[in-house]
PDB file of N, CA and C in Angstrom:
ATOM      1  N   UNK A   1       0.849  -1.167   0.000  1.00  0.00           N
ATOM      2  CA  UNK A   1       0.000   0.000   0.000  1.00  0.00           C
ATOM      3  C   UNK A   1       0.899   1.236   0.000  1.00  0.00           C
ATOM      4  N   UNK A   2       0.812   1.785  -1.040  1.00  0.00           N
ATOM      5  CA  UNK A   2       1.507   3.329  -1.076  1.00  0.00           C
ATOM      6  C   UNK A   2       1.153   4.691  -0.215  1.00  0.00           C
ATOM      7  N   UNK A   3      -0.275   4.693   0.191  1.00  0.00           N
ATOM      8  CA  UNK A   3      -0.605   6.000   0.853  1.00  0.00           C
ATOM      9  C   UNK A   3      -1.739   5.315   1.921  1.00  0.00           C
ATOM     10  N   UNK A   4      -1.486   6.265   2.948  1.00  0.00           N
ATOM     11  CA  UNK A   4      -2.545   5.401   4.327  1.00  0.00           C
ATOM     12  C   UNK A   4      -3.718   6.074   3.544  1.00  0.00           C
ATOM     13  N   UNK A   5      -4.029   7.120   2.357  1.00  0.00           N
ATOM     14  CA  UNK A   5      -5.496   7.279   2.146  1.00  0.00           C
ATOM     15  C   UNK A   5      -6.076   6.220   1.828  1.00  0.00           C
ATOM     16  N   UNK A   6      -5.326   4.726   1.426  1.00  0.00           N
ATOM     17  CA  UNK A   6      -6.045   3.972   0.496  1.00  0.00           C
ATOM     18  C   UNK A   6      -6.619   2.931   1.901  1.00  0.00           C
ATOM     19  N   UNK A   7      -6.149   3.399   2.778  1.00  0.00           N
ATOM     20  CA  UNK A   7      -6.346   2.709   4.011  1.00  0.00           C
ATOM     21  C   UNK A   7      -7.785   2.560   4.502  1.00  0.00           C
ATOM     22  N   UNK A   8      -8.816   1.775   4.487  1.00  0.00           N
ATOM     23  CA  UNK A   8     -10.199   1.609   4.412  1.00  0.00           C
ATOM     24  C   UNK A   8     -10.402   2.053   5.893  1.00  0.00           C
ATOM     25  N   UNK A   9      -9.347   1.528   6.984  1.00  0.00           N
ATOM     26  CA  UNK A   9      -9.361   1.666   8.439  1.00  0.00           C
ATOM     27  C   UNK A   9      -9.351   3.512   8.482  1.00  0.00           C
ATOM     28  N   UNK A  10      -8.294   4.022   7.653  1.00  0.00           N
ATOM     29  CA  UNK A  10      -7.991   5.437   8.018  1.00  0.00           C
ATOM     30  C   UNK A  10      -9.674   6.147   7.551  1.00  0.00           C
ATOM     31  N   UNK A  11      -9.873   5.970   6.266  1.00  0.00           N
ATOM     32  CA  UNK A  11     -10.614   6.516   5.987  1.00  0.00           C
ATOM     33  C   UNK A  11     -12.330   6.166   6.517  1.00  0.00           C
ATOM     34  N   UNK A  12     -12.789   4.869   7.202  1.00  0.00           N
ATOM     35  CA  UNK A  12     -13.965   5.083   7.829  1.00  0.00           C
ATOM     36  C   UNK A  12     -13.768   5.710   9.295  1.00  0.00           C
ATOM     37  N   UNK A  13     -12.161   5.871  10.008  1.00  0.00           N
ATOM     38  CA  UNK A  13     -12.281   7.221  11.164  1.00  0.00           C
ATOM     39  C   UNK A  13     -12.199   8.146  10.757  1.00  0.00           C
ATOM     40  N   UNK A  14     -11.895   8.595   9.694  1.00  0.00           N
ATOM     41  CA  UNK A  14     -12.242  10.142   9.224  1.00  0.00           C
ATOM     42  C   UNK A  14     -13.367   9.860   8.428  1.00  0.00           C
ATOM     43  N   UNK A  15     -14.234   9.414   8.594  1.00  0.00           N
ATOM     44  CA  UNK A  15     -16.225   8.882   8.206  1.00  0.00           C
ATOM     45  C   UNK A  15     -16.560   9.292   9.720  1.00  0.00           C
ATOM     46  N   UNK A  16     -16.174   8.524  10.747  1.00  0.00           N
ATOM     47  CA  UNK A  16     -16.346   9.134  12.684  1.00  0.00           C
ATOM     48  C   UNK A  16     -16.271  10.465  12.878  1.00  0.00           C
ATOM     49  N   UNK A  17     -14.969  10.900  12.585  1.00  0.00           N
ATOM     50  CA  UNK A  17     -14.691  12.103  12.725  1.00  0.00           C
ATOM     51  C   UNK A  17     -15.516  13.222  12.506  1.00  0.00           C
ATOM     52  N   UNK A  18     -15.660  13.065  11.128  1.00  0.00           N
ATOM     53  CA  UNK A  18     -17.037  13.962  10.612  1.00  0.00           C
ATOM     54  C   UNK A  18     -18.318  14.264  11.284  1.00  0.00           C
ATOM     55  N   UNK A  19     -18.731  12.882  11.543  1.00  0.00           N
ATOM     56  CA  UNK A  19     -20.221  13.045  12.219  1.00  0.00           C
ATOM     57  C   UNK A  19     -19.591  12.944  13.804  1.00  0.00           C
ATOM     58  N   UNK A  20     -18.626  13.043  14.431  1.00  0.00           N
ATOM     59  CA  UNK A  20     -18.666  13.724  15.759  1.00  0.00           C
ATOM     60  C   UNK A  20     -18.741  14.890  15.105  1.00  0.00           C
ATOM     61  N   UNK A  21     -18.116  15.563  14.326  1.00  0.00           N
ATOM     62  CA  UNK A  21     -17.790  17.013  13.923  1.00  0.00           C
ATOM     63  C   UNK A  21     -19.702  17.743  14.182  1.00  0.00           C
ATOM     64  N   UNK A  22     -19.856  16.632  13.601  1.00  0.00           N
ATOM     65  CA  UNK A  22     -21.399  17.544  12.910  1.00  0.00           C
ATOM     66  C   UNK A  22     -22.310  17.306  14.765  1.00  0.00           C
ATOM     67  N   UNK A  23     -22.494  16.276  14.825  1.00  0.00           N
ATOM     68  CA  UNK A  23     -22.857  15.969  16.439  1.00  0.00           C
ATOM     69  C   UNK A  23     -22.838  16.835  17.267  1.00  0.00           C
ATOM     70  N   UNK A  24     -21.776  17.282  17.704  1.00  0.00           N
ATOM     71  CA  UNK A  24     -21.210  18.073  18.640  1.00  0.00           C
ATOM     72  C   UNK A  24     -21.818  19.774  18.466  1.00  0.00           C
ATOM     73  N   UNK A  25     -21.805  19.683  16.856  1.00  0.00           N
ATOM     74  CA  UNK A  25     -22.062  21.071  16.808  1.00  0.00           C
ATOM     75  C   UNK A  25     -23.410  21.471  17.313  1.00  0.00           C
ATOM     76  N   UNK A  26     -24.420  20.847  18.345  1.00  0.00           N
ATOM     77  CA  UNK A  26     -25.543  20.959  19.105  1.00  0.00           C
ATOM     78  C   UNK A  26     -25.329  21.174  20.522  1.00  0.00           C
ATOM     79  N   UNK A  27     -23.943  20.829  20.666  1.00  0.00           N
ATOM     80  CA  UNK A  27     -24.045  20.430  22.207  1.00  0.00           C
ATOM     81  C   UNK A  27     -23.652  21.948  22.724  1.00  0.00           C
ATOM     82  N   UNK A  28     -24.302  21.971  24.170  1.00  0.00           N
ATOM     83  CA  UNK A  28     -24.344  24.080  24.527  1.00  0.00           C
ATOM     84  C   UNK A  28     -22.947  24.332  24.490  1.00  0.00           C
ATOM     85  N   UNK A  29     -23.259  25.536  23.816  1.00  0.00           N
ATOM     86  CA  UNK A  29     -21.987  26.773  24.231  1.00  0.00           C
ATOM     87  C   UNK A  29     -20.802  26.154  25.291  1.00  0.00           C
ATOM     88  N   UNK A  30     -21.606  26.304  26.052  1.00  0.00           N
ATOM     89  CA  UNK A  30     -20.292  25.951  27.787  1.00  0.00           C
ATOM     90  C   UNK A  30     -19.972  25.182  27.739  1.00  0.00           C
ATOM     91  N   UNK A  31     -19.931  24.111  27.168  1.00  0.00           N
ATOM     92  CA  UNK A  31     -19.353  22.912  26.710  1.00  0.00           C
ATOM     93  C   UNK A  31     -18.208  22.554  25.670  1.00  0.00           C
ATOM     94  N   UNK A  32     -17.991  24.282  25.101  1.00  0.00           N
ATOM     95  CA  UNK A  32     -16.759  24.024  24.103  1.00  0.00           C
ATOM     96  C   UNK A  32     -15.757  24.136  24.128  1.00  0.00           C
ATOM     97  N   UNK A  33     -15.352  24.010  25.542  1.00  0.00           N
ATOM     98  CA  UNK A  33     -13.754  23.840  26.115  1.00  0.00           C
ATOM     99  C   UNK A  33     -13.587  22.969  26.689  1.00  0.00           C
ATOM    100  N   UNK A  34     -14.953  22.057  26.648  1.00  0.00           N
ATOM    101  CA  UNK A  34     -14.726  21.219  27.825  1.00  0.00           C
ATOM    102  C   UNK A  34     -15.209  19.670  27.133  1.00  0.00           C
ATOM    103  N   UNK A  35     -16.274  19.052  27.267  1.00  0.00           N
ATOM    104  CA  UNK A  35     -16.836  17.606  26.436  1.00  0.00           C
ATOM    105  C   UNK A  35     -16.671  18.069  25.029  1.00  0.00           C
ATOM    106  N   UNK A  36     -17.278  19.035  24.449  1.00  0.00           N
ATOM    107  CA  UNK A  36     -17.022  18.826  22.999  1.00  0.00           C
ATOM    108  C   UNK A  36     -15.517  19.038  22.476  1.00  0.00           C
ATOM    109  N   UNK A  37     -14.811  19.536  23.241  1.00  0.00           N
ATOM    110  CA  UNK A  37     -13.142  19.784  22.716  1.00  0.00           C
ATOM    111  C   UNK A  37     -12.418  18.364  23.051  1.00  0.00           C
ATOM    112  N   UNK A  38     -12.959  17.319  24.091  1.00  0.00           N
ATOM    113  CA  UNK A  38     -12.715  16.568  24.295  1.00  0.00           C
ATOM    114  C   UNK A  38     -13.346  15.487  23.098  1.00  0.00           C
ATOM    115  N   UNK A  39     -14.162  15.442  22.967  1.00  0.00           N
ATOM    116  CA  UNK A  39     -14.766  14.059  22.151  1.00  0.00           C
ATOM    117  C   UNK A  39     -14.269  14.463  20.410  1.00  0.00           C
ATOM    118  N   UNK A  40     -13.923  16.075  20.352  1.00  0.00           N
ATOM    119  CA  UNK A  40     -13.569  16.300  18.803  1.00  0.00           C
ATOM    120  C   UNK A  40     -11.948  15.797  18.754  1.00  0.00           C
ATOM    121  N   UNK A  41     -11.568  15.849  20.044  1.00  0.00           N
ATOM    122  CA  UNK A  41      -9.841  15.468  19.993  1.00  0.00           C
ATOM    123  C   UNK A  41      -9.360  14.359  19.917  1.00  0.00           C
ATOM    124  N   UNK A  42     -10.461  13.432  20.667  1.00  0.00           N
ATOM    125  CA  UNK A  42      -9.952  12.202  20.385  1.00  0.00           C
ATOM    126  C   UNK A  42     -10.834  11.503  19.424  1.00  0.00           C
ATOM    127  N   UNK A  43     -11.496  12.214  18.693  1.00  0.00           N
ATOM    128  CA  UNK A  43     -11.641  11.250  17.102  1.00  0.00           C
ATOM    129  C   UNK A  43     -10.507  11.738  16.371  1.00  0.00           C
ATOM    130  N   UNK A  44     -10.462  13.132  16.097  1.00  0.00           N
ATOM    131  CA  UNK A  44      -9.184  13.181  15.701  1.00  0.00           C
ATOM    132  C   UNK A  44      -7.849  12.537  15.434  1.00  0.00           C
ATOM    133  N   UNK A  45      -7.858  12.368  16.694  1.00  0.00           N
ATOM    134  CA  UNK A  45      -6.413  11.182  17.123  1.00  0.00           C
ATOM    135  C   UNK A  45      -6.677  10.037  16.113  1.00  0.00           C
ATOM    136  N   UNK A  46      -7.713   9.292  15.915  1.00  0.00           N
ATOM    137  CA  UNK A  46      -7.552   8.110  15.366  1.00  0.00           C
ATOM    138  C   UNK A  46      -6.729   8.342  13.991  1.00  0.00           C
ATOM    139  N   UNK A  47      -7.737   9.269  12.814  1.00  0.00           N
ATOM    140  CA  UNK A  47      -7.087   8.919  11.726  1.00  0.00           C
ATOM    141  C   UNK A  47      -5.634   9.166  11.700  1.00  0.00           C
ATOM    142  N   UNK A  48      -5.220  10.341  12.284  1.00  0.00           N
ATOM    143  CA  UNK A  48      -4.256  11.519  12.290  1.00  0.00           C
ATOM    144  C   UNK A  48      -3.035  10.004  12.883  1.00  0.00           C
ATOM    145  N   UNK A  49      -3.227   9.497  13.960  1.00  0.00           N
ATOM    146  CA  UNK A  49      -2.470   8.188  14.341  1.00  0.00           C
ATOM    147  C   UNK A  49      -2.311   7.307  13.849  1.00  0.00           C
ATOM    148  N   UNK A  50      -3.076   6.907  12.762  1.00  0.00           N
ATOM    149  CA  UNK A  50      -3.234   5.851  11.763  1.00  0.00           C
ATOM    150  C   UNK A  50      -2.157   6.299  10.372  1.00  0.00           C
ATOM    151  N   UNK A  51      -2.263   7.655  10.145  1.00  0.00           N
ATOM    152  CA  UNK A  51      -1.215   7.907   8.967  1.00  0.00           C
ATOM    153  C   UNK A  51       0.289   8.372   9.587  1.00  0.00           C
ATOM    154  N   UNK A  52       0.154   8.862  10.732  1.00  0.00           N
ATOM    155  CA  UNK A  52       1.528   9.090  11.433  1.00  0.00           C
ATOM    156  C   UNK A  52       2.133   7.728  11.458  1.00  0.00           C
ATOM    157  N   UNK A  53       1.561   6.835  11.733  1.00  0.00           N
ATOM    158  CA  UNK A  53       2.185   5.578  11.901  1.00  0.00           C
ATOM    159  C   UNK A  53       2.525   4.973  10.568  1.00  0.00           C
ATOM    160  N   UNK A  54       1.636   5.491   9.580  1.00  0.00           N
ATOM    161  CA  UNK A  54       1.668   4.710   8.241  1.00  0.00           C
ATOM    162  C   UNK A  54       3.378   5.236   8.019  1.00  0.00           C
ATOM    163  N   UNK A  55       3.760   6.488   8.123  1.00  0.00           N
ATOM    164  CA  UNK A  55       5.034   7.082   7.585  1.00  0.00           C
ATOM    165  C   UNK A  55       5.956   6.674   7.978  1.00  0.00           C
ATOM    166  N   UNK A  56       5.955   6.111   9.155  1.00  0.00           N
ATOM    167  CA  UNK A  56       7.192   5.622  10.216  1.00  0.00           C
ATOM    168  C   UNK A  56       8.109   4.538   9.668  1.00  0.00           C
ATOM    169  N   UNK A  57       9.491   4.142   9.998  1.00  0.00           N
ATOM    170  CA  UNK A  57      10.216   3.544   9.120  1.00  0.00           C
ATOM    171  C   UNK A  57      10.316   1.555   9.908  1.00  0.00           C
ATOM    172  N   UNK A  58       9.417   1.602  10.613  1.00  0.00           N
ATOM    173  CA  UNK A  58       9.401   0.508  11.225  1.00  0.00           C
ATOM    174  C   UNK A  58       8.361  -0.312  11.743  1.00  0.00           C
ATOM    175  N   UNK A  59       7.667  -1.578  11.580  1.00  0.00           N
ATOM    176  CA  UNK A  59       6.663  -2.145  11.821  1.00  0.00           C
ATOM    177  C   UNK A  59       6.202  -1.797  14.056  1.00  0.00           C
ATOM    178  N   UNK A  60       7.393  -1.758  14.432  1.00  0.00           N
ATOM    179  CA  UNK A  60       7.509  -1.740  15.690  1.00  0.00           C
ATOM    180  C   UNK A  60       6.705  -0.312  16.140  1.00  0.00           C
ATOM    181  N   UNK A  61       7.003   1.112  15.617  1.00  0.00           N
ATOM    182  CA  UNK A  61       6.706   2.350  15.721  1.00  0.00           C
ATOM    183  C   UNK A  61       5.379   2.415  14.871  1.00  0.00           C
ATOM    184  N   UNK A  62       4.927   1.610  13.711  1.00  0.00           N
ATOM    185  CA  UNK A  62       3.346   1.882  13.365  1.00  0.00           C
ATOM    186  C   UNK A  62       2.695   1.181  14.449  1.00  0.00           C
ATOM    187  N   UNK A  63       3.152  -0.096  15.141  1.00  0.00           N
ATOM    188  CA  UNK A  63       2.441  -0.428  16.251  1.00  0.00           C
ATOM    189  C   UNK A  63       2.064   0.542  17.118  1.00  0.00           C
ATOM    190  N   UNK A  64       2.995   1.031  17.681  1.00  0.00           N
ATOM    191  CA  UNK A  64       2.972   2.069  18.738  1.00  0.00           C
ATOM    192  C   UNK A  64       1.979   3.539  18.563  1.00  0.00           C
ATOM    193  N   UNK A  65       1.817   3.816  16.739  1.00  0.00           N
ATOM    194  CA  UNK A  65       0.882   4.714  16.574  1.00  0.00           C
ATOM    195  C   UNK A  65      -0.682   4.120  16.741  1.00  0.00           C
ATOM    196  N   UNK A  66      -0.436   2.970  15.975  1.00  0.00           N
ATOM    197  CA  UNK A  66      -1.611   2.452  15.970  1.00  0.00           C
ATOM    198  C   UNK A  66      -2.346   1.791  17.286  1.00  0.00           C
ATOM    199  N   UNK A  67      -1.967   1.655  18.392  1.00  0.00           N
ATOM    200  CA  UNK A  67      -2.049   1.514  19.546  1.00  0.00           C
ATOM    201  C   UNK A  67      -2.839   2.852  20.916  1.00  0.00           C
ATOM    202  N   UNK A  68      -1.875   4.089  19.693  1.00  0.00           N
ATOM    203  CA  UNK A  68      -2.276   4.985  20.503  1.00  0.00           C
ATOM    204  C   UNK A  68      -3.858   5.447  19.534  1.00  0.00           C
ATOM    205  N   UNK A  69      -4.337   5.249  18.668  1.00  0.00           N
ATOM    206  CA  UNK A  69      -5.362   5.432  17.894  1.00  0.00           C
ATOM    207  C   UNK A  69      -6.485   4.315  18.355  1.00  0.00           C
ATOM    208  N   UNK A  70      -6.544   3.159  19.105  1.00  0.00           N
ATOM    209  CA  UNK A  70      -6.701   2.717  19.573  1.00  0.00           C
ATOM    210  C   UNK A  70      -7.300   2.933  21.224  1.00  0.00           C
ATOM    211  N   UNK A  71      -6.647   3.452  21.655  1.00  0.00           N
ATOM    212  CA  UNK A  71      -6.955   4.338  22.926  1.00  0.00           C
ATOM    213  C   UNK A  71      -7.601   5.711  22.714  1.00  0.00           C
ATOM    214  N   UNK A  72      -7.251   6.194  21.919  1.00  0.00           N
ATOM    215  CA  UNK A  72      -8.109   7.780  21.620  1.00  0.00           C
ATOM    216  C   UNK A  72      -9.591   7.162  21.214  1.00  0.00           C
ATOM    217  N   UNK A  73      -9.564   5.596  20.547  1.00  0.00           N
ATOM    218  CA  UNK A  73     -10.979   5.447  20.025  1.00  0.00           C
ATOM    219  C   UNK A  73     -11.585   5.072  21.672  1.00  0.00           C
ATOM    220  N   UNK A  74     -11.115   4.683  22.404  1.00  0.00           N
ATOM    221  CA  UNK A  74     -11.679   4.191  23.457  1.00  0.00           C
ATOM    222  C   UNK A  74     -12.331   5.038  24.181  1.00  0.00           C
ATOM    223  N   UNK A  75     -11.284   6.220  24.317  1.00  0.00           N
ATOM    224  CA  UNK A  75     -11.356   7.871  24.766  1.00  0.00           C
ATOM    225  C   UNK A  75     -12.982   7.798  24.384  1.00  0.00           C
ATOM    226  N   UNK A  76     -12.600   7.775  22.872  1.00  0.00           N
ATOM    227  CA  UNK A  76     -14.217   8.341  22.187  1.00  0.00           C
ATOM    228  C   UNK A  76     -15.337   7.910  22.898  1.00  0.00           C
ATOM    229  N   UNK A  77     -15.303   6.231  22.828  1.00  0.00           N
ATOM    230  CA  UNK A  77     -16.425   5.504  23.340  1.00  0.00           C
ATOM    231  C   UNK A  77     -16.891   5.883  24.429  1.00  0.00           C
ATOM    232  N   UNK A  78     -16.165   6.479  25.429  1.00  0.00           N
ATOM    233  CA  UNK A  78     -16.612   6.786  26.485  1.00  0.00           C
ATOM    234  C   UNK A  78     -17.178   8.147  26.608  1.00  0.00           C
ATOM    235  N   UNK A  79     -16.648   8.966  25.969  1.00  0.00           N
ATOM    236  CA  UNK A  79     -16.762  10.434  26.060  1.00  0.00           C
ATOM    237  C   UNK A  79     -18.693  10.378  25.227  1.00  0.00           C
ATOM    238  N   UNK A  80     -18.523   9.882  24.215  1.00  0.00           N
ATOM    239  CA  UNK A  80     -19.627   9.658  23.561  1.00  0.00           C
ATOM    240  C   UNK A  80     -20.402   8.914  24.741  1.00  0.00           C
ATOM    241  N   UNK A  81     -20.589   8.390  25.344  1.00  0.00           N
ATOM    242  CA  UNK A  81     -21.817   7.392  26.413  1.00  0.00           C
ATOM    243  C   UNK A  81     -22.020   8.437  27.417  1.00  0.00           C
ATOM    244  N   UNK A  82     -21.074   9.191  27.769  1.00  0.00           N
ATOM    245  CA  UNK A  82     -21.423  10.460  28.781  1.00  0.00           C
ATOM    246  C   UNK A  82     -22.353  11.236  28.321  1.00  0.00           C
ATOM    247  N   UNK A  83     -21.977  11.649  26.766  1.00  0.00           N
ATOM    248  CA  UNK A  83     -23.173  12.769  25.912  1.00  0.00           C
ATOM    249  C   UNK A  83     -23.916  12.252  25.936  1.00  0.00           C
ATOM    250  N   UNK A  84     -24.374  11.248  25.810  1.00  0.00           N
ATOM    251  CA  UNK A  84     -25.619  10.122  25.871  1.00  0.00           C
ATOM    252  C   UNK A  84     -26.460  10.277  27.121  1.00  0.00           C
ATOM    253  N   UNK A  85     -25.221  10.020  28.004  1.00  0.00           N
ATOM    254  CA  UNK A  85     -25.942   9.966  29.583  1.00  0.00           C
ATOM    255  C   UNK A  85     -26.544  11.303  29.826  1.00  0.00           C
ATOM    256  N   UNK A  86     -26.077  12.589  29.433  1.00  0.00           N
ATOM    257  CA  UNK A  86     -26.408  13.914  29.601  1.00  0.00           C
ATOM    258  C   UNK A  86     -27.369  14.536  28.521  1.00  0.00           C
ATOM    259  N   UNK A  87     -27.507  13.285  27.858  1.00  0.00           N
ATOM    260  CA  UNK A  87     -28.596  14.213  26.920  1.00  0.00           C
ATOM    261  C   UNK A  87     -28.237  15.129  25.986  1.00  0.00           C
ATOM    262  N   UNK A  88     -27.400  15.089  25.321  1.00  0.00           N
ATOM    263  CA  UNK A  88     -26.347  16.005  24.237  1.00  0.00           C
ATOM    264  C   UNK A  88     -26.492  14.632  23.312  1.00  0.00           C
ATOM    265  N   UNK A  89     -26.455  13.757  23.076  1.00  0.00           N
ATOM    266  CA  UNK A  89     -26.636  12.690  21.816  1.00  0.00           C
ATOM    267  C   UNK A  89     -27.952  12.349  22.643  1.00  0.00           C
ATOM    268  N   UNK A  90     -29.178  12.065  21.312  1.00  0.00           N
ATOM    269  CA  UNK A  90     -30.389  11.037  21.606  1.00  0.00           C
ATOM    270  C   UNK A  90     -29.573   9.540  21.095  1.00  0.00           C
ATOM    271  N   UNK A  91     -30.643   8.688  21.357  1.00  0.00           N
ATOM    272  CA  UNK A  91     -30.397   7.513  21.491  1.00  0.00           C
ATOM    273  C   UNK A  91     -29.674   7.378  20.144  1.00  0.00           C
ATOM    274  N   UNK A  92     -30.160   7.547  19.548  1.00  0.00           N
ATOM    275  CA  UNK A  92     -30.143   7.422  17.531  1.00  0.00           C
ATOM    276  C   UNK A  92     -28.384   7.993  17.179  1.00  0.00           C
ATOM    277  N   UNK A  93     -28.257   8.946  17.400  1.00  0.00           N
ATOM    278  CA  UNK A  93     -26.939   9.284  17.713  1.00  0.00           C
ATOM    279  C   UNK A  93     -26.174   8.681  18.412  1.00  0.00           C
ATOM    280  N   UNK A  94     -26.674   8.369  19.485  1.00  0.00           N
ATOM    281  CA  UNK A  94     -25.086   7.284  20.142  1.00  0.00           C
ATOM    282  C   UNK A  94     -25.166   6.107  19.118  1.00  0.00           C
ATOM    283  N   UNK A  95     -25.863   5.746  18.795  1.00  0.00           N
ATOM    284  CA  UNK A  95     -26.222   4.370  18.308  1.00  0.00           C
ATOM    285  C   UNK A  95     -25.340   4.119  17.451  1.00  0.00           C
ATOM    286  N   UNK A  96     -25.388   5.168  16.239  1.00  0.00           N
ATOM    287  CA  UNK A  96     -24.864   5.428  15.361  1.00  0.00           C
ATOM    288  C   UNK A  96     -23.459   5.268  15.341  1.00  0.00           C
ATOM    289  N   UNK A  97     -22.735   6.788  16.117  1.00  0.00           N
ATOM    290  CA  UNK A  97     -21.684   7.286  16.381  1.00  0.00           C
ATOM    291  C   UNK A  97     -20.630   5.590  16.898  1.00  0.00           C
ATOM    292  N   UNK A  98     -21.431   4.822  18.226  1.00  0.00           N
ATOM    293  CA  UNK A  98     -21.011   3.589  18.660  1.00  0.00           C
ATOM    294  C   UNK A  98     -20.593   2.854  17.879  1.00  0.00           C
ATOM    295  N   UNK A  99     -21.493   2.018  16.907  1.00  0.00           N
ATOM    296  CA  UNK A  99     -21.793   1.446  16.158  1.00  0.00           C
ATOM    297  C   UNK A  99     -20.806   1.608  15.342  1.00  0.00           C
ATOM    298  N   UNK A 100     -20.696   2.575  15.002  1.00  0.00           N
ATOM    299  CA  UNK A 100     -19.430   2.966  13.501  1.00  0.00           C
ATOM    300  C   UNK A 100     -18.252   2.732  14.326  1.00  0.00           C
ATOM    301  N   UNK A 101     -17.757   3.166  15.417  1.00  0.00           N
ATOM    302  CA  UNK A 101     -16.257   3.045  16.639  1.00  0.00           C
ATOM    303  C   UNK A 101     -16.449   1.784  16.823  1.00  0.00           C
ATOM    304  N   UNK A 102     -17.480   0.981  17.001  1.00  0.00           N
ATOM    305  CA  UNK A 102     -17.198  -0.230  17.124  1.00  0.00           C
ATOM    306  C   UNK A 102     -16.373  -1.434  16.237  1.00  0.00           C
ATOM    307  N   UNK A 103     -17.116  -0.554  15.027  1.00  0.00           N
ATOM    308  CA  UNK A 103     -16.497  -1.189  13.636  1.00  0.00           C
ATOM    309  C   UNK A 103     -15.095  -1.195  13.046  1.00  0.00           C
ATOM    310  N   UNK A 104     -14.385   0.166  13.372  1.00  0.00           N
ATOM    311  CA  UNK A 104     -13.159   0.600  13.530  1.00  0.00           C
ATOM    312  C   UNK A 104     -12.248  -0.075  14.715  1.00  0.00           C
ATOM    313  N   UNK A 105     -12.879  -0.297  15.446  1.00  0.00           N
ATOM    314  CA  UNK A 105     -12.021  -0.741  16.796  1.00  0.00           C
ATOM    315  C   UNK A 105     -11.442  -2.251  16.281  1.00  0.00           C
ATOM    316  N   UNK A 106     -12.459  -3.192  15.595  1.00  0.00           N
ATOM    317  CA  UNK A 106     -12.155  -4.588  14.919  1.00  0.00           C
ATOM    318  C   UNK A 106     -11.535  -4.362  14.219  1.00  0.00           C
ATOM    319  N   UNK A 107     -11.577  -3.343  13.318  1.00  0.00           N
ATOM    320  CA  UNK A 107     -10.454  -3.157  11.921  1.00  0.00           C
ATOM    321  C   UNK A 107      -8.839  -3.042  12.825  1.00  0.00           C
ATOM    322  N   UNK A 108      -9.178  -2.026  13.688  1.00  0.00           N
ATOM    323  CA  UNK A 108      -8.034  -1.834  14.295  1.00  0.00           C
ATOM    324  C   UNK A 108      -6.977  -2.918  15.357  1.00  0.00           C
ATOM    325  N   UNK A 109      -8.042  -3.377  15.765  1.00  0.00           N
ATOM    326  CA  UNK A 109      -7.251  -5.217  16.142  1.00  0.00           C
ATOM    327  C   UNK A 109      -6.886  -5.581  15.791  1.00  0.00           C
ATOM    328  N   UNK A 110      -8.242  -5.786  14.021  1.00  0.00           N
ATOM    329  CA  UNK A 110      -7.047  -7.004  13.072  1.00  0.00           C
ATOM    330  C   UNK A 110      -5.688  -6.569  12.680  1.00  0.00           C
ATOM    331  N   UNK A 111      -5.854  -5.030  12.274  1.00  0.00           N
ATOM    332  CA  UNK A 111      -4.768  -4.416  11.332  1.00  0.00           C
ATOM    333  C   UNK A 111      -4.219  -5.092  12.345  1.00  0.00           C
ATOM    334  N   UNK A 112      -3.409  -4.342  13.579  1.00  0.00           N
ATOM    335  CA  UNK A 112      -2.416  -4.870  15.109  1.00  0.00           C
ATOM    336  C   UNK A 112      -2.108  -6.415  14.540  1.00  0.00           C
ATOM    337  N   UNK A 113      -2.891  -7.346  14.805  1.00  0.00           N
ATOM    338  CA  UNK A 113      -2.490  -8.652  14.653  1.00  0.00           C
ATOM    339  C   UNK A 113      -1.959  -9.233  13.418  1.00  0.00           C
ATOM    340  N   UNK A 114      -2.337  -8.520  12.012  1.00  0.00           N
ATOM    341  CA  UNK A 114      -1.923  -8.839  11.032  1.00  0.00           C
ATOM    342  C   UNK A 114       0.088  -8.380  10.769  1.00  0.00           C
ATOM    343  N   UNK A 115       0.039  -7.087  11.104  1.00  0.00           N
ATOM    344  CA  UNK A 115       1.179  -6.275  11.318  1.00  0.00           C
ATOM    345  C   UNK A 115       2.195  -7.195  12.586  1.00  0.00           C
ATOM    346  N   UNK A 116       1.700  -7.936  13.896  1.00  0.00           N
ATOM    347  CA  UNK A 116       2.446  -8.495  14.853  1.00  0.00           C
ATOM    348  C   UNK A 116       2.689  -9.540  14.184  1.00  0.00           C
ATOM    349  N   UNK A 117       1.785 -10.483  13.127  1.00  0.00           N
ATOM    350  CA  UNK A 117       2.056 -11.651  12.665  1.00  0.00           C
ATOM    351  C   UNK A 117       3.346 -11.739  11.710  1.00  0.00           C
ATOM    352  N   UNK A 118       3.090 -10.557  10.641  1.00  0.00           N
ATOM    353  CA  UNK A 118       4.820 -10.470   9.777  1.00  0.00           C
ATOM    354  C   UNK A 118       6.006 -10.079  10.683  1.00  0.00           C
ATOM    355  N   UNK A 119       6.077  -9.901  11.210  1.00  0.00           N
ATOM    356  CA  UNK A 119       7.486  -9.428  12.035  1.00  0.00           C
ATOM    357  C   UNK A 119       7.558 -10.704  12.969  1.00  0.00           C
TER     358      UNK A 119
END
């Protein structure tokens, strides 16, 4: 693979990314230094960790990005179930938002295990 765009993993967290993007943009005012700067940062992290790692000159150091993209998705999951709990996402929205991180999180295992298996 020549470019992490062709990367199906990179590109359905920047598919997440987006619709936190759009999500968030409901949640109150006073909240934009605080949960929404949080839940926009760590979707962020995923793709942004997924191509940092793609560049790196060693299977050992894309682990280590991809690990930390991994944890920012986790970040998400949680940060997202709080908006939920508070009433800033309806049901339909977490559902969604989950649902799609969930899907990424498996991609992101396998990638890990496929990548630990060649080395």
């Amino acid at each position: 693979m020549s470019n992490f765009r062709n990367l199906l993993i990179w590109q359905k967290s920047m598919s997440l990314t987006t619709k936190i993007y759009n999500s968030t943009k409901k949640f109150p005012k006073e909240e934009i230094f605080a949960l929404t700067s949080q839940i926009r940062r760590s979707s962020v992290s995923i793709p942004s960790n997924i191509a940092e790692g793609f560049g790196r000159d060693s299977s050992k150091e894309y682990l280590r990005f991809l690990n930390i993209a991994i944890g920012s998705l986790f970040e998400l999951q949680t940060q997202i179930e709080i908006a939920k709990n508070i009433d800033y996402l309806n049901e339909d929205e977490f559902t969604t938002l989950y649902e799609d991180s969930r899907e990424i999180e498996r991609m992101l295992v396998s990638f890990i295990n496929k990548i630990k298996e060649r080395d």
